[in-house]
C-alpha atoms as a PDB file:
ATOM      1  CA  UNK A   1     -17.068   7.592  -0.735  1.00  0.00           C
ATOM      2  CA  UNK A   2     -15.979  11.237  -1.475  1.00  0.00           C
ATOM      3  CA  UNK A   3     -13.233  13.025   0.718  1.00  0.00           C
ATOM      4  CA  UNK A   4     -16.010  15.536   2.680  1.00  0.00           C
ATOM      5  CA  UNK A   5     -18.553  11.785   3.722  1.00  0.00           C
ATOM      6  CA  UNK A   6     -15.314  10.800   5.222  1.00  0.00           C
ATOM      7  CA  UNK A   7     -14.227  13.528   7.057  1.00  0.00           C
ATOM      8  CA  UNK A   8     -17.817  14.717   7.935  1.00  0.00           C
ATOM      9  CA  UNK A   9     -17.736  10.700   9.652  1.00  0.00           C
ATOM     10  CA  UNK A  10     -15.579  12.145  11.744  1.00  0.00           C
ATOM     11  CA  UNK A  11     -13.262   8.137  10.782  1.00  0.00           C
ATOM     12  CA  UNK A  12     -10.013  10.353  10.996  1.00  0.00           C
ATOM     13  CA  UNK A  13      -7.930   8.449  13.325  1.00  0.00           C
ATOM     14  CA  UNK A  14      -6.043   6.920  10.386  1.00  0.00           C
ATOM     15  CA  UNK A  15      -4.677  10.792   9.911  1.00  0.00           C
ATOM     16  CA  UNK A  16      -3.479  10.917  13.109  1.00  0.00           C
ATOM     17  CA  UNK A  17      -1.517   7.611  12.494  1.00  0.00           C
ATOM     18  CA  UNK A  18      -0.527   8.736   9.116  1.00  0.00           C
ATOM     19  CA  UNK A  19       1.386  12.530  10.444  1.00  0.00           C
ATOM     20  CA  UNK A  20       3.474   9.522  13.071  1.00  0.00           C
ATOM     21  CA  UNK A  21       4.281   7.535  10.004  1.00  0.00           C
ATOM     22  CA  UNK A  22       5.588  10.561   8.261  1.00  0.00           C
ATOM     23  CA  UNK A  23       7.370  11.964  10.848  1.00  0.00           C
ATOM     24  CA  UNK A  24       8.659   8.429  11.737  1.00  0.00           C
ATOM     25  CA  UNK A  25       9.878   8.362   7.888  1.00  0.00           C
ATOM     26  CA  UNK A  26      12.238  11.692   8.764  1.00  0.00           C
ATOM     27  CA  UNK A  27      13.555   9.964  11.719  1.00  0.00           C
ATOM     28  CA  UNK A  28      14.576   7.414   9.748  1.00  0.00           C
ATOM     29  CA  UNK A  29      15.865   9.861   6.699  1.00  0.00           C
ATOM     30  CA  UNK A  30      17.931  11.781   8.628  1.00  0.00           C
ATOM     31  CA  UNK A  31      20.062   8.326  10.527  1.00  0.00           C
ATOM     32  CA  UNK A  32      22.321   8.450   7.159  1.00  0.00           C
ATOM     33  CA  UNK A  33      23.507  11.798   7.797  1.00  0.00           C
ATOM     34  CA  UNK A  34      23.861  11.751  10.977  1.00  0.00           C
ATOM     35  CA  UNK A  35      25.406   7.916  11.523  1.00  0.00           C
ATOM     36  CA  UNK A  36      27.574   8.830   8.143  1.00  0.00           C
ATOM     37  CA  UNK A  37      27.962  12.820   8.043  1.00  0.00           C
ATOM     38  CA  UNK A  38      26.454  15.736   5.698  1.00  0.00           C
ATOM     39  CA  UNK A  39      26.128  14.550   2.527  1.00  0.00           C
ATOM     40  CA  UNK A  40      25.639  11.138   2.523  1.00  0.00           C
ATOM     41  CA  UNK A  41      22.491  10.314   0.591  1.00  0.00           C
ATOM     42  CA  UNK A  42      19.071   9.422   2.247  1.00  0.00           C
ATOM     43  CA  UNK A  43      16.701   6.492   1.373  1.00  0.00           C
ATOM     44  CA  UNK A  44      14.781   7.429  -1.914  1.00  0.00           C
ATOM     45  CA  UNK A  45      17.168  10.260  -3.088  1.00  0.00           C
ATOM     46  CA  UNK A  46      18.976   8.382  -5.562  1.00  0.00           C
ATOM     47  CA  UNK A  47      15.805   6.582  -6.742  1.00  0.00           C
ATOM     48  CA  UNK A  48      13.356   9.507  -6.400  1.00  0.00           C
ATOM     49  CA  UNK A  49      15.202  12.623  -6.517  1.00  0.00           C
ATOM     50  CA  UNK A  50      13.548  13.331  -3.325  1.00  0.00           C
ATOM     51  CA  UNK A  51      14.716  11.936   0.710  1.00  0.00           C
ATOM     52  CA  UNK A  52      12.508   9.590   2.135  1.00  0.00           C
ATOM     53  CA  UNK A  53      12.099  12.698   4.576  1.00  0.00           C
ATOM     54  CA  UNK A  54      11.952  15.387   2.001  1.00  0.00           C
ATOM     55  CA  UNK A  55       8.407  13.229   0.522  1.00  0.00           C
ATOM     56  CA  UNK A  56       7.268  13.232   4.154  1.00  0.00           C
ATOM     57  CA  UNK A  57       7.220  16.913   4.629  1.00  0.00           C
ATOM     58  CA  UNK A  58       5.579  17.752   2.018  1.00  0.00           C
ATOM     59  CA  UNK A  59       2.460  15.662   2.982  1.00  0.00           C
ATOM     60  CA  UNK A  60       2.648  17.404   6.183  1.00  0.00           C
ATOM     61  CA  UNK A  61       1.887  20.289   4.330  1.00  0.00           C
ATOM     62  CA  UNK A  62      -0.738  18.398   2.069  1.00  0.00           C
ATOM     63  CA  UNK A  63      -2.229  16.974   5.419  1.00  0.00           C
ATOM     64  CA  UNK A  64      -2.018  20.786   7.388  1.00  0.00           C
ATOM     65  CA  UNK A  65      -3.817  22.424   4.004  1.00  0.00           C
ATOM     66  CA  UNK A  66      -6.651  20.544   4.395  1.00  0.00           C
ATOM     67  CA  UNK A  67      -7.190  21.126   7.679  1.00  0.00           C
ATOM     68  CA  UNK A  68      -5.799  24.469   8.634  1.00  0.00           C
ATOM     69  CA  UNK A  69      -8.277  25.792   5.779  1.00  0.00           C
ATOM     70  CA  UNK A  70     -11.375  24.449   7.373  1.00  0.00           C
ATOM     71  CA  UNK A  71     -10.123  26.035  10.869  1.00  0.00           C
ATOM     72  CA  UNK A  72      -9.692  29.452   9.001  1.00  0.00           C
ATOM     73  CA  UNK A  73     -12.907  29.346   7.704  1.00  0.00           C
ATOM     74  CA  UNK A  74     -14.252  28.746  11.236  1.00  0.00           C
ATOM     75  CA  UNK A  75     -12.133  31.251  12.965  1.00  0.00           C
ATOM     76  CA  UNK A  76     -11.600  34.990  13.822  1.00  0.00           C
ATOM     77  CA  UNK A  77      -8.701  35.781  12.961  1.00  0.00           C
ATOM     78  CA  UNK A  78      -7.553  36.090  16.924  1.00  0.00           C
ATOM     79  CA  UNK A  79      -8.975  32.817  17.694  1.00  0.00           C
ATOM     80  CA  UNK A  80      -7.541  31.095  14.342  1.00  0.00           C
ATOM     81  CA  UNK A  81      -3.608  32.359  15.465  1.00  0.00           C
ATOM     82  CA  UNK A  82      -4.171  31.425  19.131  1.00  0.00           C
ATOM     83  CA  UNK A  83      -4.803  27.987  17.537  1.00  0.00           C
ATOM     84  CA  UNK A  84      -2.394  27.742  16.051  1.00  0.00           C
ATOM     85  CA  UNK A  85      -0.033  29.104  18.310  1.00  0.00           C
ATOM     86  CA  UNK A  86      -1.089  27.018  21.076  1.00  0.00           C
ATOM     87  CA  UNK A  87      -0.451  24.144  18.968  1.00  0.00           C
ATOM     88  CA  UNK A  88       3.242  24.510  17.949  1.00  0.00           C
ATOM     89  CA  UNK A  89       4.684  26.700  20.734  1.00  0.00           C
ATOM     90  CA  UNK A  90       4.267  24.917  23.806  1.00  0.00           C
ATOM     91  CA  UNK A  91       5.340  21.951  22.335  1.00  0.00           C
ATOM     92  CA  UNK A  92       8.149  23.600  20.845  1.00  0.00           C
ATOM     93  CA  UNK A  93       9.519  25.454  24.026  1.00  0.00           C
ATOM     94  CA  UNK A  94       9.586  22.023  26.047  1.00  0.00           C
ATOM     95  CA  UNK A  95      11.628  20.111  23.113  1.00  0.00           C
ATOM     96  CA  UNK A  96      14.094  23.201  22.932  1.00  0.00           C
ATOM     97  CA  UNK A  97      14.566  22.920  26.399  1.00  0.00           C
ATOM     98  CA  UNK A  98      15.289  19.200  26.107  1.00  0.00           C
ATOM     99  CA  UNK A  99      17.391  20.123  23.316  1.00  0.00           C
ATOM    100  CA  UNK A 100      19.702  22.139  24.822  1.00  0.00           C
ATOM    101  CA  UNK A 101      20.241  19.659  28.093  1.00  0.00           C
ATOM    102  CA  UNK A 102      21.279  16.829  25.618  1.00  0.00           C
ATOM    103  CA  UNK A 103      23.245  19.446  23.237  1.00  0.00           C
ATOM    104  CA  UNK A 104      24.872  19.885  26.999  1.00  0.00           C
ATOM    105  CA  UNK A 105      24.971  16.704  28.155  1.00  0.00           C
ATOM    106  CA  UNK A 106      27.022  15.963  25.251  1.00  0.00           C
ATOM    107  CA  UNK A 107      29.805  18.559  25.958  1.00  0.00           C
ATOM    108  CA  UNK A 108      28.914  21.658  24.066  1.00  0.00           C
ATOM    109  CA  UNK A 109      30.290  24.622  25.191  1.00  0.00           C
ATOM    110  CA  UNK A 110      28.419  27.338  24.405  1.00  0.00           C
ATOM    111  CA  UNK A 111      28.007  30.500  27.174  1.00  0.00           C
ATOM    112  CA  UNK A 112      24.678  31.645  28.294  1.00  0.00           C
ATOM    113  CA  UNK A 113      24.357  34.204  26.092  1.00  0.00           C
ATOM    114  CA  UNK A 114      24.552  32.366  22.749  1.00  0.00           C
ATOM    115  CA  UNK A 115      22.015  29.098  24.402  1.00  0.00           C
ATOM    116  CA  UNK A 116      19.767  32.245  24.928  1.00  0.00           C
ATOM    117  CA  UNK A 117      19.735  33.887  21.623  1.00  0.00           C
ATOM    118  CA  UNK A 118      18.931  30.319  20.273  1.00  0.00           C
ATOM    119  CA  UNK A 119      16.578  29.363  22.384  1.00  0.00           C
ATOM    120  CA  UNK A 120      14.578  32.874  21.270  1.00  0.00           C
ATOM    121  CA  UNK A 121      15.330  32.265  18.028  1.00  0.00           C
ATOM    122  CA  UNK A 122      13.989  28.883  17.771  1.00  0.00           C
ATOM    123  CA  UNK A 123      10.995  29.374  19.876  1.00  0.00           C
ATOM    124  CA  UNK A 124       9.845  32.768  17.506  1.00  0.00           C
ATOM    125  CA  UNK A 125      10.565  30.598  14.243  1.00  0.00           C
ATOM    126  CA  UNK A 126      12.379  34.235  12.356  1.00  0.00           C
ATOM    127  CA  UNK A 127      15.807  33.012  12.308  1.00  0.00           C
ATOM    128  CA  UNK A 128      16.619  29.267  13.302  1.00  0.00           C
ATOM    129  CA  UNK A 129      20.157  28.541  14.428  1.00  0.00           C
ATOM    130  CA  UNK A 130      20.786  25.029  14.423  1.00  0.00           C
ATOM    131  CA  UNK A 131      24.457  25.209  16.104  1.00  0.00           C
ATOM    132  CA  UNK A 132      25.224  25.107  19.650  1.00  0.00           C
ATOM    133  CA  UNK A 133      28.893  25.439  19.849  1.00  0.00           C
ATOM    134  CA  UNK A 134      30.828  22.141  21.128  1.00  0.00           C
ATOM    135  CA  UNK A 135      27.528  20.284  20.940  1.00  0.00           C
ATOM    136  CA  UNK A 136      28.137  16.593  19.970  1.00  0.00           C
ATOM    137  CA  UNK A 137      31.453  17.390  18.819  1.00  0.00           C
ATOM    138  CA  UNK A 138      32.515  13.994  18.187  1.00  0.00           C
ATOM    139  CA  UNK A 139      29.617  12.840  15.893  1.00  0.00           C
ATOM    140  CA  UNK A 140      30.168  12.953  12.135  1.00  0.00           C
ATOM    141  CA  UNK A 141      27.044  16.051  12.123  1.00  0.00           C
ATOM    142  CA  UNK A 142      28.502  17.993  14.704  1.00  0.00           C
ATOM    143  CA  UNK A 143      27.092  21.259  16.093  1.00  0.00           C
ATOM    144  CA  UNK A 144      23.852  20.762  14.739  1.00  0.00           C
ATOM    145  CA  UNK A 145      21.154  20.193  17.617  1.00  0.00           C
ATOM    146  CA  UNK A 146      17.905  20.105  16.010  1.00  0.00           C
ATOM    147  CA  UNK A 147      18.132  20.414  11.635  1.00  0.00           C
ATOM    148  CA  UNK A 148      14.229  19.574  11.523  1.00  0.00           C
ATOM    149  CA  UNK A 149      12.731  22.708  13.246  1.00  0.00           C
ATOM    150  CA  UNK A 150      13.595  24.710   9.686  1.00  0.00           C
ATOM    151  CA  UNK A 151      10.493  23.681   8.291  1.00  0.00           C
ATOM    152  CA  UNK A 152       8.315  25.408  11.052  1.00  0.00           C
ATOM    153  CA  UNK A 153       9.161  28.833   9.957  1.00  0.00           C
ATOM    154  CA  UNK A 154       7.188  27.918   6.286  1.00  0.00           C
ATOM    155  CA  UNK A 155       4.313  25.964   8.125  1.00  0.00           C
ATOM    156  CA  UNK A 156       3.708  29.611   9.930  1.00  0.00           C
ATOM    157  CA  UNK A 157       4.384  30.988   6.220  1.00  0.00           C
ATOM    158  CA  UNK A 158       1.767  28.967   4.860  1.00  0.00           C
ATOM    159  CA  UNK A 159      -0.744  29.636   7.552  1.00  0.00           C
ATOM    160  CA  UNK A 160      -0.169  33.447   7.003  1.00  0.00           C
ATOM    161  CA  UNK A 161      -0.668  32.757   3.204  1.00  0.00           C
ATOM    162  CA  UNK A 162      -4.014  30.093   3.489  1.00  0.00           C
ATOM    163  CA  UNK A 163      -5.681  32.380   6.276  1.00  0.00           C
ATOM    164  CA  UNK A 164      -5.102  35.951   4.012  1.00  0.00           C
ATOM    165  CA  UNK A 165      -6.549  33.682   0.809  1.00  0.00           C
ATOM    166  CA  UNK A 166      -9.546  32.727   2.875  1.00  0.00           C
ATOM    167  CA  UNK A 167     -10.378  35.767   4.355  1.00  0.00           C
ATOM    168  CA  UNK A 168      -9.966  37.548   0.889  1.00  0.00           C
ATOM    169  CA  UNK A 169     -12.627  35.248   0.226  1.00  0.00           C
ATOM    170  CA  UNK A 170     -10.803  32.766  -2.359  1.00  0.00           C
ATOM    171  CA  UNK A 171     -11.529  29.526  -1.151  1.00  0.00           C
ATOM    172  CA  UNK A 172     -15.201  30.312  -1.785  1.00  0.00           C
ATOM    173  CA  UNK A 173     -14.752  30.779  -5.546  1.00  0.00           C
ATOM    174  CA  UNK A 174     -13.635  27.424  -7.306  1.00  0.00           C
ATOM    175  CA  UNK A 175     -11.436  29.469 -10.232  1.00  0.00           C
ATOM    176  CA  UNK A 176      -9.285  31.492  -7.955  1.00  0.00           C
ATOM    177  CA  UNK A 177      -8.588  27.891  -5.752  1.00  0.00           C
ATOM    178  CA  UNK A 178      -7.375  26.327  -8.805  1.00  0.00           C
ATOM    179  CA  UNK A 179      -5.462  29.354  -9.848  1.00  0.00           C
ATOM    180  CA  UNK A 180      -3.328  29.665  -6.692  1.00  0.00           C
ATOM    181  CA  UNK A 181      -2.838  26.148  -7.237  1.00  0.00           C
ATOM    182  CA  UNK A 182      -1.419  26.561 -10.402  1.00  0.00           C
ATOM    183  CA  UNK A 183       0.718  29.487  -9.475  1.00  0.00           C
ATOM    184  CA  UNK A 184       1.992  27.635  -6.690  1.00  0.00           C
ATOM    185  CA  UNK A 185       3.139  24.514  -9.005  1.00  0.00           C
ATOM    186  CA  UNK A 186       4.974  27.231 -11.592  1.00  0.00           C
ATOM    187  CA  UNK A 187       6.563  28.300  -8.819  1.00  0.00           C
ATOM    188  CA  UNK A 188       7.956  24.816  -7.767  1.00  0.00           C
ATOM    189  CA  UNK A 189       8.556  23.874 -11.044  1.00  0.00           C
ATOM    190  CA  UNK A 190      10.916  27.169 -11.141  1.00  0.00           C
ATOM    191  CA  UNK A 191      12.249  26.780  -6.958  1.00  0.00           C
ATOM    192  CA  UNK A 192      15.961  26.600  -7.806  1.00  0.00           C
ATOM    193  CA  UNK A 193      15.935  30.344  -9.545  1.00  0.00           C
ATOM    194  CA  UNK A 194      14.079  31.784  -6.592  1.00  0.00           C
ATOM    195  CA  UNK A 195      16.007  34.203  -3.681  1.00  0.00           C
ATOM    196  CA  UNK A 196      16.570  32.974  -0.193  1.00  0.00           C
ATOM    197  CA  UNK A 197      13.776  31.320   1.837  1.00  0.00           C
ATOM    198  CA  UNK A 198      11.441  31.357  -0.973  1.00  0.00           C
ATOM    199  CA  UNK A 199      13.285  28.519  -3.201  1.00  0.00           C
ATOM    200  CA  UNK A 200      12.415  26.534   0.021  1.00  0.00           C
ATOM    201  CA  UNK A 201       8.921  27.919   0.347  1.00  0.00           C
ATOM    202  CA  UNK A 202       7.744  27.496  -3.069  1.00  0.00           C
ATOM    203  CA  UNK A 203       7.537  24.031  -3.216  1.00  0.00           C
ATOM    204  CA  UNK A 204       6.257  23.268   0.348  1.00  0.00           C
ATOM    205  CA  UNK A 205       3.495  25.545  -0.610  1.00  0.00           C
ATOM    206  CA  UNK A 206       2.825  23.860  -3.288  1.00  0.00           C
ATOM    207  CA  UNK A 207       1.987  20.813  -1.344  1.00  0.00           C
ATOM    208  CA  UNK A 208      -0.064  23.024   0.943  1.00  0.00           C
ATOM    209  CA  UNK A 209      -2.268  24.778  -1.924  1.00  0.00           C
ATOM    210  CA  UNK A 210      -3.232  21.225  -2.731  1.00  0.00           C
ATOM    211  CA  UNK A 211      -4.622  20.495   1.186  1.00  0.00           C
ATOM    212  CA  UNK A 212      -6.357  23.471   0.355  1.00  0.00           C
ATOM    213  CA  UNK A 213      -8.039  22.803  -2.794  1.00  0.00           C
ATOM    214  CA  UNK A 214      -8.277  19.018  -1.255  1.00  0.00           C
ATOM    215  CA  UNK A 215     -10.901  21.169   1.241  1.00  0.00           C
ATOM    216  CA  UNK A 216     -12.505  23.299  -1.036  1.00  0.00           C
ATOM    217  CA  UNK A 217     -13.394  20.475  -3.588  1.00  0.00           C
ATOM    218  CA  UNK A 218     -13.528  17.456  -0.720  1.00  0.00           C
ATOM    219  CA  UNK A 219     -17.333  16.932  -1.589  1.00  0.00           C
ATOM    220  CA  UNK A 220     -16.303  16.140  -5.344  1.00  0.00           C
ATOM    221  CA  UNK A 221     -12.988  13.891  -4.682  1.00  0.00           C
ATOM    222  CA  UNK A 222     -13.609  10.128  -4.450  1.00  0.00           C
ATOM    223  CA  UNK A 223     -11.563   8.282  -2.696  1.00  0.00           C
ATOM    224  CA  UNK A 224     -10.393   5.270  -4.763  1.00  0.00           C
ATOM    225  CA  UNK A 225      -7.583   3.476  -3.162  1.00  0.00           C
ATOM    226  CA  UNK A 226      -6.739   1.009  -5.974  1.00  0.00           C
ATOM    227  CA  UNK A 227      -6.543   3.494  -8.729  1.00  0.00           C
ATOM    228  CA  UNK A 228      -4.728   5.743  -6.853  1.00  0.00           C
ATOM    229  CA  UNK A 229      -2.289   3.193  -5.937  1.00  0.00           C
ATOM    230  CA  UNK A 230      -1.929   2.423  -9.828  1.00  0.00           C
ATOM    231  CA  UNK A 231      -0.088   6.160 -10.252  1.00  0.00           C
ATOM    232  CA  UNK A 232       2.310   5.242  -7.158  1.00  0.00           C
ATOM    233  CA  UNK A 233       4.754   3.136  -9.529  1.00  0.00           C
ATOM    234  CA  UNK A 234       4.894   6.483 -12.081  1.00  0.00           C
ATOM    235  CA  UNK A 235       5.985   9.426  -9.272  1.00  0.00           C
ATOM    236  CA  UNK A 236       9.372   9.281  -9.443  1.00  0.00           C
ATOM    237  CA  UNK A 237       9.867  10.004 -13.043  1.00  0.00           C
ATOM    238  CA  UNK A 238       7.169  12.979 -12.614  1.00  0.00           C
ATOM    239  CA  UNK A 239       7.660  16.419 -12.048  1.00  0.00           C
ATOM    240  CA  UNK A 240       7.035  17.832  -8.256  1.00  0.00           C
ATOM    241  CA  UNK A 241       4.103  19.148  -8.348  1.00  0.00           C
ATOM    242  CA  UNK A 242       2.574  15.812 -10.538  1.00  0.00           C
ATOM    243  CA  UNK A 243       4.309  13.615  -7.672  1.00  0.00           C
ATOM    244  CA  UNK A 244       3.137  15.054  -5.067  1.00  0.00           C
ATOM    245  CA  UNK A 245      -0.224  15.306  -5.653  1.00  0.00           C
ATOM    246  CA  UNK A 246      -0.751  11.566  -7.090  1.00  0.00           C
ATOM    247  CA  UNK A 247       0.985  10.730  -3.382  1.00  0.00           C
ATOM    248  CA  UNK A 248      -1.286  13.078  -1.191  1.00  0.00           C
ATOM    249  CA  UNK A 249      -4.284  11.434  -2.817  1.00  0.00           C
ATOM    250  CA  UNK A 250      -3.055   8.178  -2.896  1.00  0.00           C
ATOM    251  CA  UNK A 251      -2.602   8.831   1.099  1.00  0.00           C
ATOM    252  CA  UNK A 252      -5.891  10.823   2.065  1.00  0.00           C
ATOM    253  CA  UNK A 253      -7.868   7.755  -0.034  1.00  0.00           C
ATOM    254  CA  UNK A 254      -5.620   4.643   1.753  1.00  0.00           C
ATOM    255  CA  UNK A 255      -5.995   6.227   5.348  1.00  0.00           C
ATOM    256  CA  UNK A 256      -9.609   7.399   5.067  1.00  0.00           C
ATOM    257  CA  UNK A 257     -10.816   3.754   3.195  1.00  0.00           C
ATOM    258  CA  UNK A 258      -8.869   1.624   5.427  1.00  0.00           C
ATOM    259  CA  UNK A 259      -9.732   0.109   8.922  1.00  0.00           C
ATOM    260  CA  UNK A 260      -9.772   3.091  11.414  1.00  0.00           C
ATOM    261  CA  UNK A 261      -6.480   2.823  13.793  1.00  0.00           C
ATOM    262  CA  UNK A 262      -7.058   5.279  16.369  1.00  0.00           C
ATOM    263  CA  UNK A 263      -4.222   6.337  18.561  1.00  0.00           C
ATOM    264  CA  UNK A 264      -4.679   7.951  22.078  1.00  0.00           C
ATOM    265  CA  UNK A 265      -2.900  11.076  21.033  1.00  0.00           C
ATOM    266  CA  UNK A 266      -1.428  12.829  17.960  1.00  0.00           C
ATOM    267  CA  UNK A 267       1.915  12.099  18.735  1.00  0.00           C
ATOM    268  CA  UNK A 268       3.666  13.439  15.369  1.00  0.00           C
ATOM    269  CA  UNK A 269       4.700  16.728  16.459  1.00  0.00           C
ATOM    270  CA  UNK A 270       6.785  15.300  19.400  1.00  0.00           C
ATOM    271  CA  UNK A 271       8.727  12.546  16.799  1.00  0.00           C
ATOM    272  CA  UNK A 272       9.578  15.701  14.635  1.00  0.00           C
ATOM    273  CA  UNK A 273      11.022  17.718  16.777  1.00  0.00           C
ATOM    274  CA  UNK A 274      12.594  15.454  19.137  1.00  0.00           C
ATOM    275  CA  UNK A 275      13.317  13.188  16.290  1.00  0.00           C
ATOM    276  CA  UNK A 276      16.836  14.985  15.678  1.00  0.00           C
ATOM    277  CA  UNK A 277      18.326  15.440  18.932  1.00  0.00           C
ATOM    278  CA  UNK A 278      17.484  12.028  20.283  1.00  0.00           C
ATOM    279  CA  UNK A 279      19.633  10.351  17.034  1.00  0.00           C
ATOM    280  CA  UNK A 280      21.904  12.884  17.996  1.00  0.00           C
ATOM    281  CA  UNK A 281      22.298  11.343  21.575  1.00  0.00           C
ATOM    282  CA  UNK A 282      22.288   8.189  20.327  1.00  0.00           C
ATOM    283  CA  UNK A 283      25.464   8.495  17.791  1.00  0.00           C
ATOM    284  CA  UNK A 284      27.453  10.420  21.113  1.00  0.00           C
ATOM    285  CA  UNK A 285      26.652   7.776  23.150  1.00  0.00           C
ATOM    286  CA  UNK A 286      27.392   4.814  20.488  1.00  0.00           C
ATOM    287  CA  UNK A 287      29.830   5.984  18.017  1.00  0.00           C
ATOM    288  CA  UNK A 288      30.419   4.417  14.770  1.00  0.00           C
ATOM    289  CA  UNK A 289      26.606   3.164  15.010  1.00  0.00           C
ATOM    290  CA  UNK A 290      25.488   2.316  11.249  1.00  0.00           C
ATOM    291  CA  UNK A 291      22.526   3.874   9.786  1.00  0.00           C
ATOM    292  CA  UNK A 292      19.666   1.942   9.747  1.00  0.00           C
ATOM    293  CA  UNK A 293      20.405   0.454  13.570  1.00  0.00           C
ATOM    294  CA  UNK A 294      20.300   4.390  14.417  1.00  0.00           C
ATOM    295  CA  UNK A 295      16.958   4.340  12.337  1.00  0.00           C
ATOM    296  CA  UNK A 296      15.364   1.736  14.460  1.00  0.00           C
ATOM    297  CA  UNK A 297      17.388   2.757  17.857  1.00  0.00           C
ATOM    298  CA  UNK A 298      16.079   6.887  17.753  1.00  0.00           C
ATOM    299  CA  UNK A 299      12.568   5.666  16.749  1.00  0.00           C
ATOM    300  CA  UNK A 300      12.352   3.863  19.574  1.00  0.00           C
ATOM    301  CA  UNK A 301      14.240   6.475  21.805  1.00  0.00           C
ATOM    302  CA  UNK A 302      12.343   9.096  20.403  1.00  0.00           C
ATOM    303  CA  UNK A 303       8.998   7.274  21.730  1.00  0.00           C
ATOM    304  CA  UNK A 304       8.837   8.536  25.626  1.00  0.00           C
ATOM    305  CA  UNK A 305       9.905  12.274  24.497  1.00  0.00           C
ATOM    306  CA  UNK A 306       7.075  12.099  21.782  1.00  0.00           C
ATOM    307  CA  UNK A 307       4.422  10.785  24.489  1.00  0.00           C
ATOM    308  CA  UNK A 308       5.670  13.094  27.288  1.00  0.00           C
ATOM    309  CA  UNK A 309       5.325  15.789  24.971  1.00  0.00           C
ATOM    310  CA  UNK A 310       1.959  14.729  23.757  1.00  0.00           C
ATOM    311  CA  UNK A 311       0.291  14.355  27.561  1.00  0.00           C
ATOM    312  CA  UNK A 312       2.057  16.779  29.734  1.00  0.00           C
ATOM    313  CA  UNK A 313       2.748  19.612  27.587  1.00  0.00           C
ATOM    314  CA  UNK A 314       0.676  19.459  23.914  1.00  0.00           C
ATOM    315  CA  UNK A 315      -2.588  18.018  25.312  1.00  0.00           C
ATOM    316  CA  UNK A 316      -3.111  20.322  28.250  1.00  0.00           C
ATOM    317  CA  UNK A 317      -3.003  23.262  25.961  1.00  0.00           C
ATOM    318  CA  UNK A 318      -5.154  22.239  23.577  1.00  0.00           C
ATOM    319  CA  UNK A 319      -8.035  21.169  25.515  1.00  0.00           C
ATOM    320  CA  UNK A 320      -9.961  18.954  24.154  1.00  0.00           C
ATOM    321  CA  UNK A 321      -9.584  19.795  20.599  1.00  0.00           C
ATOM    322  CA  UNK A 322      -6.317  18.112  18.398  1.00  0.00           C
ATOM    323  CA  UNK A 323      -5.238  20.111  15.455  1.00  0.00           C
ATOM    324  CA  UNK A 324      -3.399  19.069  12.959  1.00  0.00           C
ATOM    325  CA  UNK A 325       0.228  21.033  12.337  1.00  0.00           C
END
């Protein structure tokens, strides 16, 4: 079975499962830092050179190139950003809300003014402050209310990026595909010398030039589970951009060959972003709580915010179509 027989079966409720799984792994990446300070190494960074949560985002971005290409190939260009608008924002407003009433709740004391300018700033993804003065002062990762939410300023990047590509016509034309996916892996290979926000960027685009190119070629990739799970042993002592594609595929061909599990809403988005804070709660309200018990007690903490976000706020706005972020 080839990558476009699977989608086109429409037998993608195993994708939806897979985003919870990966944002379930950055729940459980980020306990050590938060249960044991800044600093203190995640699960698979000594092994892999990469957190447990650091592999998870970038097959967000795998998973969102694949998809977001086929919507802007679909789309105007009004109708593409209202989709995707509608599918972050809402969602996002809600969990900064909730965000600030724990950051609160847990004795911060910043004024008005300053819960404002982050709120605004969080909500229009240009400059992310992840601070709230006084907020869980006592915890060993104090201040910081919601660390996650960085990454949504490069998802928007990387829309801004695949939509201008398609639109300039490149992801009809197999050459220039493989080309930006080429200058995309120099340009993780080379992340560390790169200014600012694009040392970040470089590498999650990476990831997200190979969703693309997953679309563009999906009618010539087979999906072979057992030989892609023959390369899985070999990623940690490859490069980036080798890694990450032998783990995207490996994914795309487990999900899409296995048993469908479908779930009664994509309930990823809300684990991400309320992911953070919850934990956050959690080490306030249990101090000296180890690591993997704050793993297992935020995931399951994080559960009702994730589902209340998912039916009262993220379904209602996207009708009945679910887009992946």
């Amino acid at each position: 079975m080839t990558l476009g027989a699977a989608l086109a079966s429409g037998r993608t409720g195993n994708l939806d499962t897979l985003r919870l799984l990966l944002a379930a792994c950055v729940v459980i990446s980020h306990a050590w830092p938060l249960a044991l300070g800044p600093g203190t190494p995640e699960p698979l960074a000594g092994l892999t050179g990469h957190a447990l949560g650091g592999w998870a985002v970038a097959l967000f971005f795998f998973l969102s190139g694949l998809f977001v290409t086929a919507s802007a190939e679909r789309r105007s260009a009004a109708a593409f950003w209202s989709a995707r608008a509608r599918r972050i924002v809402p969602g996002l407003g809600a969990a900064l809300l909730v965000t600030l009433s724990l950051a609160y709740a847990s004795g911060a004391t910043a004024g008005s003014t300053e819960a404002a300018s982050w709120f605004l700033r969080a909500l229009t993804l240009v400059s992310i402050e992840h601070r709230v003065t006084g907020a869980f002062a006592g915890n060993p990762y104090a201040d910081v209310v919601n660390g996650p939410l960085w990454s949504l300023f490069h998802e928007v990047a990387a829309y801004a990026v695949c939509f201008l590509f398609v639109v300039a016509g490149g992801a009809r034309h197999p050459r220039a595909v493989l080309g930006l996916v080429v200058l995309s892996a120099m340009a993780a290979l080379v992340a560390e010398t790169l200014p600012g926000r694009i040392a970040t960027f470089a590498p999650l685009f990476f990831a997200f030039a190979l969703g693309i190119a997953a679309h563009v070629f999906r009618d010539r990739v087979a999906l072979r589970p057992v030989a892609a799970l023959l390369f899985v042993p070999v990623i940690p002592f490859l490069p980036w951009p080798f890694a990450v594609a032998i783990l995207g595929y490996a994914c795309l061909a487990i999900a899409l060959r296995a048993p469908e599990l479908s779930l009664d809403g994509d309930f990823s988005y809300g684990v991400y972003i309320y992911g953070w804070p919850v934990a956050q709660t959690v080490v306030h309200l249990q101090p000296g709580i180890g690591p993997w018990t704050l793993a297992l007690t935020s995931l399951a903490a994080t559960a009702p915010f994730a589902m209340a976000s998912w039916y009262a706020v993220e379904r209602p706005t996207l009708g009945r179509r679910r887009m992946a972020v």
